[in-house]
PDB file of N, CA and C in Angstrom:
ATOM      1  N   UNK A   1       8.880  10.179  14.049  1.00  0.00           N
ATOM      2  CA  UNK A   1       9.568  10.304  12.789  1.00  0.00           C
ATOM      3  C   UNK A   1      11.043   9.900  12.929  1.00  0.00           C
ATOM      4  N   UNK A   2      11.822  10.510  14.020  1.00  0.00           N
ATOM      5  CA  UNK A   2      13.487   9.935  14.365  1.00  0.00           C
ATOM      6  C   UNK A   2      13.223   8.334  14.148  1.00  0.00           C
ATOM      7  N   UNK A   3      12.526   7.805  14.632  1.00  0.00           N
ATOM      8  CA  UNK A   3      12.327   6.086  15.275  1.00  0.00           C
ATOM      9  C   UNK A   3      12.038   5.363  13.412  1.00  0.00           C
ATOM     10  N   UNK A   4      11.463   6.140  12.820  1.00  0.00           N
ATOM     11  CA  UNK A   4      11.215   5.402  11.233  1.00  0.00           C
ATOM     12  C   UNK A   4      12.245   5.475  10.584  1.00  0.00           C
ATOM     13  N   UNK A   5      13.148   6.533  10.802  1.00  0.00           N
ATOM     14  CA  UNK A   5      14.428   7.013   9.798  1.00  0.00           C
ATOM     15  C   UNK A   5      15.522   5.904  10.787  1.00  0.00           C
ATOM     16  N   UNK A   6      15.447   5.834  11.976  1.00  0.00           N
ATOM     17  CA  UNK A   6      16.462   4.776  12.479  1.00  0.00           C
ATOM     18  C   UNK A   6      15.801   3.220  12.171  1.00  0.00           C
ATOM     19  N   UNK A   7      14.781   3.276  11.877  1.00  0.00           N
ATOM     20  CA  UNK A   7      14.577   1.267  11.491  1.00  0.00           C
ATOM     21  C   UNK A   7      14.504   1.188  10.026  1.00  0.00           C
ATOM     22  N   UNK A   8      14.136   2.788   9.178  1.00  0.00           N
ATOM     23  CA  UNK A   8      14.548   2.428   7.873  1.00  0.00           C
ATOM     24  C   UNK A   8      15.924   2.475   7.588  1.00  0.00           C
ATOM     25  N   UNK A   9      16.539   3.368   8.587  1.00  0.00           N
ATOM     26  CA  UNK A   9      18.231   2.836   8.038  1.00  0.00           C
ATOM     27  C   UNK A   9      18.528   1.905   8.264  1.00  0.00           C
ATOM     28  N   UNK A  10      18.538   1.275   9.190  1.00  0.00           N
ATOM     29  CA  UNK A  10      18.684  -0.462   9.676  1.00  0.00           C
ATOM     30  C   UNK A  10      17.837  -1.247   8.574  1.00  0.00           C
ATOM     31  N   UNK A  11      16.952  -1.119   7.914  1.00  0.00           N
ATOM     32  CA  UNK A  11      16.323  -2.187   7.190  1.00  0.00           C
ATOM     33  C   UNK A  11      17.193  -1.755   6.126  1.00  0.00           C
ATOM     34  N   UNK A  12      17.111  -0.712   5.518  1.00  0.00           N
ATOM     35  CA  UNK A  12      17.817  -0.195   4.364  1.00  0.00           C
ATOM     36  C   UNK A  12      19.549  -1.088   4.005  1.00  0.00           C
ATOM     37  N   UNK A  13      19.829  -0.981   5.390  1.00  0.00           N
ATOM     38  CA  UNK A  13      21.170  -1.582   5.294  1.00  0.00           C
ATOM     39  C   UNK A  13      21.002  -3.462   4.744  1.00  0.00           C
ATOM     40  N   UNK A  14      20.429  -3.350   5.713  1.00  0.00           N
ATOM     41  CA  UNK A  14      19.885  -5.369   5.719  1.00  0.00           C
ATOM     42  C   UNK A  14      19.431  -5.898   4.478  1.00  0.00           C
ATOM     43  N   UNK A  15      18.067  -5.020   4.554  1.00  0.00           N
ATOM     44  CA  UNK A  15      17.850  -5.964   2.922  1.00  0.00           C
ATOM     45  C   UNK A  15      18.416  -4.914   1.639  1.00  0.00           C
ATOM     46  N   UNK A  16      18.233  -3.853   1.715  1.00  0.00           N
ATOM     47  CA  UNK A  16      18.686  -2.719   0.670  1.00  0.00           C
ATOM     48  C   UNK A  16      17.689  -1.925   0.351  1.00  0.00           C
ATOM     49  N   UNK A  17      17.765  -0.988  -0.753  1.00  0.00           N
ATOM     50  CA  UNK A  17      16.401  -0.104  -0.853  1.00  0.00           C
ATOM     51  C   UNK A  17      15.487  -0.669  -1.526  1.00  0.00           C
ATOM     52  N   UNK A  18      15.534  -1.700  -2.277  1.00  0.00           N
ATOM     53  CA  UNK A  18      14.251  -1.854  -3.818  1.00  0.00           C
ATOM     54  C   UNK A  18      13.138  -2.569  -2.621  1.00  0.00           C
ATOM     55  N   UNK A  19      14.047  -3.385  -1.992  1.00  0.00           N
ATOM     56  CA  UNK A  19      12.652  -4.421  -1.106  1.00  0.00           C
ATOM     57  C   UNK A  19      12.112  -3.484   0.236  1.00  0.00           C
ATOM     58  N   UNK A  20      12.879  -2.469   0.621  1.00  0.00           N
ATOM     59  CA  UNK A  20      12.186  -1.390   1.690  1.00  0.00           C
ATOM     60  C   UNK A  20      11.061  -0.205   0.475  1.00  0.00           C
ATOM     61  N   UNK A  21      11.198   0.006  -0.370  1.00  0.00           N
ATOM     62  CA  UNK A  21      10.236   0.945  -1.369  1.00  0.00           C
ATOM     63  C   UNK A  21       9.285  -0.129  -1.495  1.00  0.00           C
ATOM     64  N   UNK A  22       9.796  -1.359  -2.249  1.00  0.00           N
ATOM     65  CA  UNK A  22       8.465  -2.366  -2.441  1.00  0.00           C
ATOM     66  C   UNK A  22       7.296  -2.626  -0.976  1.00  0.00           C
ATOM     67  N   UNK A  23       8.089  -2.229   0.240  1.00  0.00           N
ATOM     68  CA  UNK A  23       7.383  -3.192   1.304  1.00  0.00           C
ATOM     69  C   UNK A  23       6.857  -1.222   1.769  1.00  0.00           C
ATOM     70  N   UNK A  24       6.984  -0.332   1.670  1.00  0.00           N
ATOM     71  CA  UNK A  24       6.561   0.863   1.601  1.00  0.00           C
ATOM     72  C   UNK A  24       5.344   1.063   1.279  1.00  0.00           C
ATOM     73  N   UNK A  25       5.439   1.007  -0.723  1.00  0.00           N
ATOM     74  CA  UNK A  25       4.021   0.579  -1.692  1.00  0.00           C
ATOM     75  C   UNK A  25       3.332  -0.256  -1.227  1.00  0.00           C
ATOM     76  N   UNK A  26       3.730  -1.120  -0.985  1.00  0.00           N
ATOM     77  CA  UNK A  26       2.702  -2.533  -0.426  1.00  0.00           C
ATOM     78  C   UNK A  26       1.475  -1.964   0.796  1.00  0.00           C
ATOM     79  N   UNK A  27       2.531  -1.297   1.599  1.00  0.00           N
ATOM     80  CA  UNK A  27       1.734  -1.120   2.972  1.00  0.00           C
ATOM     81  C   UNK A  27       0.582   0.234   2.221  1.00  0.00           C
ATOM     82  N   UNK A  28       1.144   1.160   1.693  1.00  0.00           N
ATOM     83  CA  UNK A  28       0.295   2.194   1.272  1.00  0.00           C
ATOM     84  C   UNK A  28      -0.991   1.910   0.216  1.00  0.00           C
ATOM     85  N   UNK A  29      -0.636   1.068  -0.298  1.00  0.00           N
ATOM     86  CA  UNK A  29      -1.695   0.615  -1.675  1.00  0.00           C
ATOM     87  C   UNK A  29      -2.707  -0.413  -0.471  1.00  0.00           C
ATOM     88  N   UNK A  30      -2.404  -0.996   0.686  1.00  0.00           N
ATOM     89  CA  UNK A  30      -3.190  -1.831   1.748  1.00  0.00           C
ATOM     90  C   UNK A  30      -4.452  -1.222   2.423  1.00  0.00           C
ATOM     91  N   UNK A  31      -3.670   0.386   2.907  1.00  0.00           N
ATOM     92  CA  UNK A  31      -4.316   0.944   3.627  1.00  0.00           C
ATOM     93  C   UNK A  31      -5.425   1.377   2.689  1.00  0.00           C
ATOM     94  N   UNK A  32      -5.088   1.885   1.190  1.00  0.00           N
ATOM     95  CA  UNK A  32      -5.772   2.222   0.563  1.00  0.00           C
ATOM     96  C   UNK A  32      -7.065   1.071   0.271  1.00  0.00           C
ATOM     97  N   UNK A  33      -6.202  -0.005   0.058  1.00  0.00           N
ATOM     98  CA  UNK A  33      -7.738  -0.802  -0.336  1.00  0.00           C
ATOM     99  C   UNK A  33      -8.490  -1.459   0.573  1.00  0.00           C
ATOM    100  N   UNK A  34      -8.006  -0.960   1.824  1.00  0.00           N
ATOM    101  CA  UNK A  34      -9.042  -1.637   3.484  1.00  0.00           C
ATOM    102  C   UNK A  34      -9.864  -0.025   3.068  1.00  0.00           C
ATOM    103  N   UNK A  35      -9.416   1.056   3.144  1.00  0.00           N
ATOM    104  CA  UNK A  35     -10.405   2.066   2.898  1.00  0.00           C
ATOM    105  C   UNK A  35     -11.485   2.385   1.873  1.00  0.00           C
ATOM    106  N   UNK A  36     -10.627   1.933   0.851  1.00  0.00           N
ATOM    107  CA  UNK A  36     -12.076   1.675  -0.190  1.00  0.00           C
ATOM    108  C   UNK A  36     -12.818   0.583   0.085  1.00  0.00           C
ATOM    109  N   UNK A  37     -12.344  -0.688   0.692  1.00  0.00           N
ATOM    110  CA  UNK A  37     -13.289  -2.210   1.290  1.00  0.00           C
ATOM    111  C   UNK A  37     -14.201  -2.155   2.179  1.00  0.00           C
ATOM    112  N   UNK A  38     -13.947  -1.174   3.186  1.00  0.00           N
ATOM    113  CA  UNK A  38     -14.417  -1.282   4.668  1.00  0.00           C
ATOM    114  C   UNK A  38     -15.688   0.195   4.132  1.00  0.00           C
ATOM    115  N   UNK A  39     -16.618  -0.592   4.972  1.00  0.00           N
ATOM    116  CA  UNK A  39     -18.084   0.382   4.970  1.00  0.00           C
ATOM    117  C   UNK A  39     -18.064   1.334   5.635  1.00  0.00           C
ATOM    118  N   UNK A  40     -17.146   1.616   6.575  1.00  0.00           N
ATOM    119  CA  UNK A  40     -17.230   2.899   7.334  1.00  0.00           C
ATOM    120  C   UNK A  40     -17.695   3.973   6.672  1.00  0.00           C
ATOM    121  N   UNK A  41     -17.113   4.148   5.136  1.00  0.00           N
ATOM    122  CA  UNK A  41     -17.167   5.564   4.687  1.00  0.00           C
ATOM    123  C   UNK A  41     -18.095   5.358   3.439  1.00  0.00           C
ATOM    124  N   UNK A  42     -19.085   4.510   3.486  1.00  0.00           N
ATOM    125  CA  UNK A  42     -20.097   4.398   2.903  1.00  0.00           C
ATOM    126  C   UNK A  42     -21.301   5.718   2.742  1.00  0.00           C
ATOM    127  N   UNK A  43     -21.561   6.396   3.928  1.00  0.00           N
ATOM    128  CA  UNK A  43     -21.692   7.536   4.064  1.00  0.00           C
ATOM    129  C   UNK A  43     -21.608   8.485   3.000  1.00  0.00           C
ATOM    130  N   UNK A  44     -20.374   8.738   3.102  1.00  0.00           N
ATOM    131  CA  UNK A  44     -20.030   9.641   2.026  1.00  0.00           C
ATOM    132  C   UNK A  44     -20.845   9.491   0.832  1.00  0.00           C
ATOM    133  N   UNK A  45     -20.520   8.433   0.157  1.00  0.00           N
ATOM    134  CA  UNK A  45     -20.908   8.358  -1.240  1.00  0.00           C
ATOM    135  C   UNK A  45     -22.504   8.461  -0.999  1.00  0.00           C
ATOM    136  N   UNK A  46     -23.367   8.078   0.128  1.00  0.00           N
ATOM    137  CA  UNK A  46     -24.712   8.344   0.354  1.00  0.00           C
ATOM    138  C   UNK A  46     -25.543   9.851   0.163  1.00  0.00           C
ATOM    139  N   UNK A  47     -24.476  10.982   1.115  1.00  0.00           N
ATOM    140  CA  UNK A  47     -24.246  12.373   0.788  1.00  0.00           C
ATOM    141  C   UNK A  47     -23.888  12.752  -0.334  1.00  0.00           C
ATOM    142  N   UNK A  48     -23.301  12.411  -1.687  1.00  0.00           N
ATOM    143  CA  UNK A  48     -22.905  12.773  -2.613  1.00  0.00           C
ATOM    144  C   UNK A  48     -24.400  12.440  -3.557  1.00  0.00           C
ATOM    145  N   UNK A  49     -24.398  11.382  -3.477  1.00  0.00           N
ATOM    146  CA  UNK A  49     -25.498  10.914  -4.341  1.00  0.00           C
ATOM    147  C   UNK A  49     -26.913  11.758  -4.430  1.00  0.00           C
ATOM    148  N   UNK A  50     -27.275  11.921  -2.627  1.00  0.00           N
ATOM    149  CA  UNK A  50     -28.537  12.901  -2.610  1.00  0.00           C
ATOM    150  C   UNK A  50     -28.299  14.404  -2.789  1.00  0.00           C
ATOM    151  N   UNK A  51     -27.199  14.956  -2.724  1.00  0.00           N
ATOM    152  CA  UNK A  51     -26.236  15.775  -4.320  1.00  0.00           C
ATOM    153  C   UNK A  51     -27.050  16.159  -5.355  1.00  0.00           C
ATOM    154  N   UNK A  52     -26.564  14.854  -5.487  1.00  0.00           N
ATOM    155  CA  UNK A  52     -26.953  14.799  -7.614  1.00  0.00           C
ATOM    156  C   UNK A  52     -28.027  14.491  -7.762  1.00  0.00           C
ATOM    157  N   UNK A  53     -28.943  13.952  -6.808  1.00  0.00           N
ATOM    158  CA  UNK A  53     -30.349  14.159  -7.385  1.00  0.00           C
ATOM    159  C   UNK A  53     -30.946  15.653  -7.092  1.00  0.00           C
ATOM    160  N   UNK A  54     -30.820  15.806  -6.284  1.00  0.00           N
ATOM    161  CA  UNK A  54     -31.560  17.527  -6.155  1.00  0.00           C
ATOM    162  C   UNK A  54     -30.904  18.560  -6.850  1.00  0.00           C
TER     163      UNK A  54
END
């Protein structure tokens, strides 16, 4: 956590805040849609489903 707050102050300085928040969102909305993309957790929704039929 020290090591993110020292390269976001250094980026912060360099480019400024709007393009460090934008490149923030970017990375978080990424992870999100490799997790909804990727089959790993296909599963789940398999368990839910035999759920709702019984």
């Amino acid at each position: 956590m020290p090591l993110g707050v020292l390269v976001g102050g250094m980026l912060g300085d360099v480019w400024g805040v709007r393009p460090l928040y934008f490149l923030i969102g970017f990375m978080i909305a990424g992870v999100a849609l490799v997790g909804m993309l990727l089959p790993y957790f296909r599963f789940m929704d398999a368990e839910m489903e035999e759920r709702k039929v019984s």
